[in-house]
C-alpha atoms as a PDB file:
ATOM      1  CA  UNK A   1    -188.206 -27.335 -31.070  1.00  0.00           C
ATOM      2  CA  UNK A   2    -186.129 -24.733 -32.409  1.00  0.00           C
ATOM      3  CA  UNK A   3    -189.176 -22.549 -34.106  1.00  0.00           C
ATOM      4  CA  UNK A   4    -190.307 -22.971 -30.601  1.00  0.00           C
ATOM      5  CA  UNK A   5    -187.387 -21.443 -29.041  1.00  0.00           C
ATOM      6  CA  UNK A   6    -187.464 -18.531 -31.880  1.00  0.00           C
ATOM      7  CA  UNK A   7    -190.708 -17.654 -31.218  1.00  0.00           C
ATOM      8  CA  UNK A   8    -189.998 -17.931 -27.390  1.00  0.00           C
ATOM      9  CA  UNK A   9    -187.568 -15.126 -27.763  1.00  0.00           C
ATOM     10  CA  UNK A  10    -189.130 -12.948 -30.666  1.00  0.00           C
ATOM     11  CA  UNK A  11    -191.615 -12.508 -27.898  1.00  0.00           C
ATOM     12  CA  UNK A  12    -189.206 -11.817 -25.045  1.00  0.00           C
ATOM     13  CA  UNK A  13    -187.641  -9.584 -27.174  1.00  0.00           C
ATOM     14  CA  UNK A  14    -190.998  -7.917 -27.824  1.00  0.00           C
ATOM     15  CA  UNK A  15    -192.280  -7.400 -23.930  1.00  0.00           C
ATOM     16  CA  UNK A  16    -188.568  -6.312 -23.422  1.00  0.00           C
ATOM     17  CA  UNK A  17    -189.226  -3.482 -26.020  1.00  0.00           C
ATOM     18  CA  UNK A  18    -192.699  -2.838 -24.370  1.00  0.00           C
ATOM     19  CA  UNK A  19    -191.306  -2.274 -20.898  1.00  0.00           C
ATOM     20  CA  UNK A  20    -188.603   0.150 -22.705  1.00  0.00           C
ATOM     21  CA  UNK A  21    -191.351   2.281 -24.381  1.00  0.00           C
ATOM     22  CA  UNK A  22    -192.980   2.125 -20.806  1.00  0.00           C
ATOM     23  CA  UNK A  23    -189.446   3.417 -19.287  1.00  0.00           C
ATOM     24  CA  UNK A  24    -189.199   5.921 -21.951  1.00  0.00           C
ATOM     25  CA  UNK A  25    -192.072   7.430 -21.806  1.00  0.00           C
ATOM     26  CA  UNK A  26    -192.181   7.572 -17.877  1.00  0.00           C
ATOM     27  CA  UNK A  27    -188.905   9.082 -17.421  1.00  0.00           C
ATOM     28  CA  UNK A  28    -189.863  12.009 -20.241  1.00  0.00           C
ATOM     29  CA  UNK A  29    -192.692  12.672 -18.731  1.00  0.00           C
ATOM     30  CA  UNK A  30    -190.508  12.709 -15.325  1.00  0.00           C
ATOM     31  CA  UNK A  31    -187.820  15.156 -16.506  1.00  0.00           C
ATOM     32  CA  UNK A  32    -191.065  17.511 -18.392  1.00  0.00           C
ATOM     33  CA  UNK A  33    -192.672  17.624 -14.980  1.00  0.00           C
ATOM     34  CA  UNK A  34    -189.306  17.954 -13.665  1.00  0.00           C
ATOM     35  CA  UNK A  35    -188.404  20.667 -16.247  1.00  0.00           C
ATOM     36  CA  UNK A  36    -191.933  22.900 -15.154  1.00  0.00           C
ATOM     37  CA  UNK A  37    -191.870  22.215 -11.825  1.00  0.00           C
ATOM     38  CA  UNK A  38    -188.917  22.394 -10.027  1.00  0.00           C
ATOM     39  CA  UNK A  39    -186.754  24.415 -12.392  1.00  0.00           C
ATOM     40  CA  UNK A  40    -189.590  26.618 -13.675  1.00  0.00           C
ATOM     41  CA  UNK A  41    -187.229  26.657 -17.265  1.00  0.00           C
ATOM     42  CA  UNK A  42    -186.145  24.435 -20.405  1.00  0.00           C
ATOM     43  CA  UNK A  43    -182.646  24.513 -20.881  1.00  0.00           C
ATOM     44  CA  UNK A  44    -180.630  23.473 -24.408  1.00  0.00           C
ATOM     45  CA  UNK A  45    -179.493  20.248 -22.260  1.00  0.00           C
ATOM     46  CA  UNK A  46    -183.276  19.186 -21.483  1.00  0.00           C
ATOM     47  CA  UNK A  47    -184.654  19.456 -25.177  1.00  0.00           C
ATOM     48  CA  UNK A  48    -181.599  17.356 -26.437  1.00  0.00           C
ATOM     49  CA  UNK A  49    -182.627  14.948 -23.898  1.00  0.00           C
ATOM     50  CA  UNK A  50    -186.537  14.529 -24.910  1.00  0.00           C
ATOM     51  CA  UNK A  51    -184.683  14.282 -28.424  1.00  0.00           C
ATOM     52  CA  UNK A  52    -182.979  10.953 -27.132  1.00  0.00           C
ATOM     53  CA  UNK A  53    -186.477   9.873 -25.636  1.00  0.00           C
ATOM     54  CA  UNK A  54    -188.497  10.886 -29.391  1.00  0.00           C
ATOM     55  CA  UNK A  55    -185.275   8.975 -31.119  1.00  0.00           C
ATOM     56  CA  UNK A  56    -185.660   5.860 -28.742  1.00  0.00           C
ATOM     57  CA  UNK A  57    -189.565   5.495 -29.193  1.00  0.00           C
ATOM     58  CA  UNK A  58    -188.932   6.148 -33.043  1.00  0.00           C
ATOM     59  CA  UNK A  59    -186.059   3.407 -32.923  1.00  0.00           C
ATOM     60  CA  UNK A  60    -188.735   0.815 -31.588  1.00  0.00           C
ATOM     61  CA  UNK A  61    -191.428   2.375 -33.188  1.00  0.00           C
ATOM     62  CA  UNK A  62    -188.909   1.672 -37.026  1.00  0.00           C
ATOM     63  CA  UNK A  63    -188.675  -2.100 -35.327  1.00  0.00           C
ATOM     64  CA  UNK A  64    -192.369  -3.038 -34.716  1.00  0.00           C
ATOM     65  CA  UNK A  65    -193.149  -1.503 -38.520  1.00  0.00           C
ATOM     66  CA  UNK A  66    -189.698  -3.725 -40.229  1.00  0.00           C
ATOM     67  CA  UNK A  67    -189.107  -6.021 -37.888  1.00  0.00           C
ATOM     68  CA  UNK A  68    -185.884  -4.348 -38.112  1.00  0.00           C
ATOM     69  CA  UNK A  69    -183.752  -1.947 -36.119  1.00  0.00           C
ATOM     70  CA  UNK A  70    -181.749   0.633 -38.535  1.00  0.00           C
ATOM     71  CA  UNK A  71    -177.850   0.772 -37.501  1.00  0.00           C
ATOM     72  CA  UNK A  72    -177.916   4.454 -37.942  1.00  0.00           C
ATOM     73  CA  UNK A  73    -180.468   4.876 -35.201  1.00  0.00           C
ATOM     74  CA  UNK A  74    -178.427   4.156 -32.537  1.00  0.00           C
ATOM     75  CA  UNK A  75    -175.424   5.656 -33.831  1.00  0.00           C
ATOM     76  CA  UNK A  76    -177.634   8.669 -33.943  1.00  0.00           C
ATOM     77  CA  UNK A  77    -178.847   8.718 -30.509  1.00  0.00           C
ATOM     78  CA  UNK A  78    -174.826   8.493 -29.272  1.00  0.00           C
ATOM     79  CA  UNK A  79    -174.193  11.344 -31.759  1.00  0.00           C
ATOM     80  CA  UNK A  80    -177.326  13.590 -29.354  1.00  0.00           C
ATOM     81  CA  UNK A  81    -175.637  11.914 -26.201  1.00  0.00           C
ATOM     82  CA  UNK A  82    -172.558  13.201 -27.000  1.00  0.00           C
ATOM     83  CA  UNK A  83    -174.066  16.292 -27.833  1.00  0.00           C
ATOM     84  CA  UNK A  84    -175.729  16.790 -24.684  1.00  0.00           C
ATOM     85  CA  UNK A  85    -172.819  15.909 -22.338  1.00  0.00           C
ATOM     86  CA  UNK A  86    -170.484  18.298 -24.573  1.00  0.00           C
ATOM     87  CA  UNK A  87    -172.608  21.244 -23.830  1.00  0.00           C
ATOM     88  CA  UNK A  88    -173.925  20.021 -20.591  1.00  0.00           C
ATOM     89  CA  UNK A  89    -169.689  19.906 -19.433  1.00  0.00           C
ATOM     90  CA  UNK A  90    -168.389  22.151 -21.762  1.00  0.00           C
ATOM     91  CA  UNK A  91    -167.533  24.825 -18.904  1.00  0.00           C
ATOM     92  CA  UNK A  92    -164.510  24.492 -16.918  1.00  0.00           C
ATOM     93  CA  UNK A  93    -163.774  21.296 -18.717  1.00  0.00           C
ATOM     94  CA  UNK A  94    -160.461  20.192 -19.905  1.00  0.00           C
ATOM     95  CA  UNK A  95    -159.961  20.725 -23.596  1.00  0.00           C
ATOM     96  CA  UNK A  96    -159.043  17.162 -24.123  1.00  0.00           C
ATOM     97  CA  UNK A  97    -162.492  16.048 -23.322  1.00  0.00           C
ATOM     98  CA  UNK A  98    -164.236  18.548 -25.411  1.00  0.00           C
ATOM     99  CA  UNK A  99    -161.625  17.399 -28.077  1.00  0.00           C
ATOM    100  CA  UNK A 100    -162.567  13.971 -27.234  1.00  0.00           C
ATOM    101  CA  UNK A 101    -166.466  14.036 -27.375  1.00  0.00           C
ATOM    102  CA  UNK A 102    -166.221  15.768 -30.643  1.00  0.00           C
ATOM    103  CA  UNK A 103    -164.211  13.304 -31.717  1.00  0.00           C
ATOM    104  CA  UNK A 104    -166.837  10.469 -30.984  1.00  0.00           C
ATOM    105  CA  UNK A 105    -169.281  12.555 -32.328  1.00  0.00           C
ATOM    106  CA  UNK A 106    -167.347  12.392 -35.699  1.00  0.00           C
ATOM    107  CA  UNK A 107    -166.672   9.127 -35.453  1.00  0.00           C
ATOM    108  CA  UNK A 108    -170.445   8.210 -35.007  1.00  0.00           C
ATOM    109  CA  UNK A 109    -171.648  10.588 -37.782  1.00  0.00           C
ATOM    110  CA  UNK A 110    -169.004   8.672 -39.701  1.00  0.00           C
ATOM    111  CA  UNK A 111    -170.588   5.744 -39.150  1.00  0.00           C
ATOM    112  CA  UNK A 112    -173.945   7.045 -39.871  1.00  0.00           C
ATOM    113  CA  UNK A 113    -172.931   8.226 -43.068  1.00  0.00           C
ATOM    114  CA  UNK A 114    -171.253   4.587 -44.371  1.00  0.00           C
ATOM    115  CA  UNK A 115    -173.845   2.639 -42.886  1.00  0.00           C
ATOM    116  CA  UNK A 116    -176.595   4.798 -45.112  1.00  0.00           C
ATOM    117  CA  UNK A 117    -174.507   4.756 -48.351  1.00  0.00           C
ATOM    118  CA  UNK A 118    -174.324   0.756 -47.350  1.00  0.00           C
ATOM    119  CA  UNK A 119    -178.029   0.379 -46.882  1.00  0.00           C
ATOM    120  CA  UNK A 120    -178.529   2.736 -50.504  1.00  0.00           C
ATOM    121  CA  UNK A 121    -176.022   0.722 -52.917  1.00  0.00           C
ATOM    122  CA  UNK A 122    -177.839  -2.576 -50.995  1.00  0.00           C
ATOM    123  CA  UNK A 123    -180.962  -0.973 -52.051  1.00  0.00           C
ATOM    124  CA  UNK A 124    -179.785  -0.699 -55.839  1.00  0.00           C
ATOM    125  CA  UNK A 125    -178.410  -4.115 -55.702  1.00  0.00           C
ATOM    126  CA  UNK A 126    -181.437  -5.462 -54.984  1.00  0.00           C
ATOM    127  CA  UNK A 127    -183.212  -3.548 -57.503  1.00  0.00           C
ATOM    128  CA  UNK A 128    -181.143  -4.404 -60.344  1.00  0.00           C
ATOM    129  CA  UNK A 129    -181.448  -7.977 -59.278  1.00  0.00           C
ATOM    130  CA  UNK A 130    -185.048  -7.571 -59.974  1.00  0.00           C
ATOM    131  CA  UNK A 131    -185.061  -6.175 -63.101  1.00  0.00           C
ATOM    132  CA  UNK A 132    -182.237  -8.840 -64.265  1.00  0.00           C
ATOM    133  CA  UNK A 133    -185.129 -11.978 -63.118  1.00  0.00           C
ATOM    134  CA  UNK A 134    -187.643  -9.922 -64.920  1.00  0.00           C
ATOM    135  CA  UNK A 135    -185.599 -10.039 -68.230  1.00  0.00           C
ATOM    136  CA  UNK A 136    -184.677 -13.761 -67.466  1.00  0.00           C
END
């Protein structure tokens, strides 16, 4: 019963990622037509966000090949947010809300950087463990 119920959500969780690649790729083709069409121009603001469309199909894309999501993806994809909005709203802004974007952009790249030094000394862990079995 409960392999059942795993398996009933691994696959959920698999047609939910589906209909996000669907979404993703719809709305960047949206804003591209969008971008040609209407505006005539690309703008700094639109290519960050078809970055946060190539990072969320490379986020699933990193899931379906480890059956894992990195933590540094997402952080990533808030760190090109954050991006986007601080240029997007930089003019006439208050200067507390640039200060605070950059901020969370610091904070996330923070993150980032602990979560990948994590992930590498895991990494060596798990290789010395393998040479100490050998030897054993």
């Amino acid at each position: 019963m409960k392999q059942q119920i795993g398996d009933a959500i691994t696959h959920a969780e698999k047609v939910l990622l589906l209909f996000i690649v669907a979404g993703t790729i719809w709305a960047a083709g949206y804003d591209i037509l969008d971008m040609f069409g209407q505006q005539g121009k690309m703008a700094l603001g639109d290519l960050f966000l078809l970055f946060i469309y190539a990072e969320i199909l490379g986020m699933i894309a990193a899931f379906y090949k480890s059956e894992r999501i990195p933590v540094t993806l997402p952080l990533i994809i808030g760190m090109t947010a954050l991006t986007r909005m601080l240029i997007l709203q930089t003019k006439g802004s208050d200067a507390i809300n640039i200060i605070y974007e950059s901020v969370g952009i610091l904070i996330l790249a923070t993150s980032a950087w602990i979560m990948t030094k994590k992930d590498y000394m895991s990494m060596k862990k798990e290789v010395m463990r393998e040479s100490l079995q050998k030897e054993a």
